[in-house]
Protein backbone atom coordinates (compact mmCIF):
# COMPACT_ATOMS: atom_id res chain seq x y z
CA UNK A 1 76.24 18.64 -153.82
CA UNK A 2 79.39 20.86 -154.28
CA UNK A 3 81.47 17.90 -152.31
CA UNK A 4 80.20 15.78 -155.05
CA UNK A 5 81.34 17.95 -157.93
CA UNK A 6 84.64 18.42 -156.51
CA UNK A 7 85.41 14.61 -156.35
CA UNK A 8 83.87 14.30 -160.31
CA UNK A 9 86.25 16.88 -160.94
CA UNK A 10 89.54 15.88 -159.26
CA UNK A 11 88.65 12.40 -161.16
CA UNK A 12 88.70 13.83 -164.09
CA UNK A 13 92.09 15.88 -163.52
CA UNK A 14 93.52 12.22 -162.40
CA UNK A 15 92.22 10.53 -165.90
CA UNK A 16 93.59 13.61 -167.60
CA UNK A 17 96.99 13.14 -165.54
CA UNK A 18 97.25 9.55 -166.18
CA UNK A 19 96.94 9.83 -170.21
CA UNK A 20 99.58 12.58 -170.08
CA UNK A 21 101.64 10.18 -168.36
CA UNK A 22 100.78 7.50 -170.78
CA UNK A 23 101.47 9.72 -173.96
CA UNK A 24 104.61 11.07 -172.62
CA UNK A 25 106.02 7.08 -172.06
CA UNK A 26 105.13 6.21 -175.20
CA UNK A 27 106.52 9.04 -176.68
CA UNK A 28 110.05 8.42 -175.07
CA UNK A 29 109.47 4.86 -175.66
CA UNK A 30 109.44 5.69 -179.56
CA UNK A 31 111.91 8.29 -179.66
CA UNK A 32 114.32 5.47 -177.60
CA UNK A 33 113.58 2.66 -180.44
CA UNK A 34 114.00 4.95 -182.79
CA UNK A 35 117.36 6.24 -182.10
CA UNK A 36 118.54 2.57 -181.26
CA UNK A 37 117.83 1.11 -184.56
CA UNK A 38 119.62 4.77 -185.95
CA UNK A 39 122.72 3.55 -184.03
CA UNK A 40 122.38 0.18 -184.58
């Protein structure tokens, strides 16, 4: 039982890992445009 609550959790941490890691591309991915067009 308390093996299977551990692996729900560490699943979770991983989805919650992976859409920082999303967010935080995108973010630079916008900030990059951004200051492109600026300068260009």
């Amino acid at each position: 039982m308390m093996v299977a609550v551990v692996v729900m959790v560490m699943v979770v941490v991983v989805m919650v890992v992976v859409v920082l890691v999303v967010v935080v591309v995108v973010v630079v991915v916008v900030v990059v445009v951004v200051v492109v067009v600026v300068v260009v």
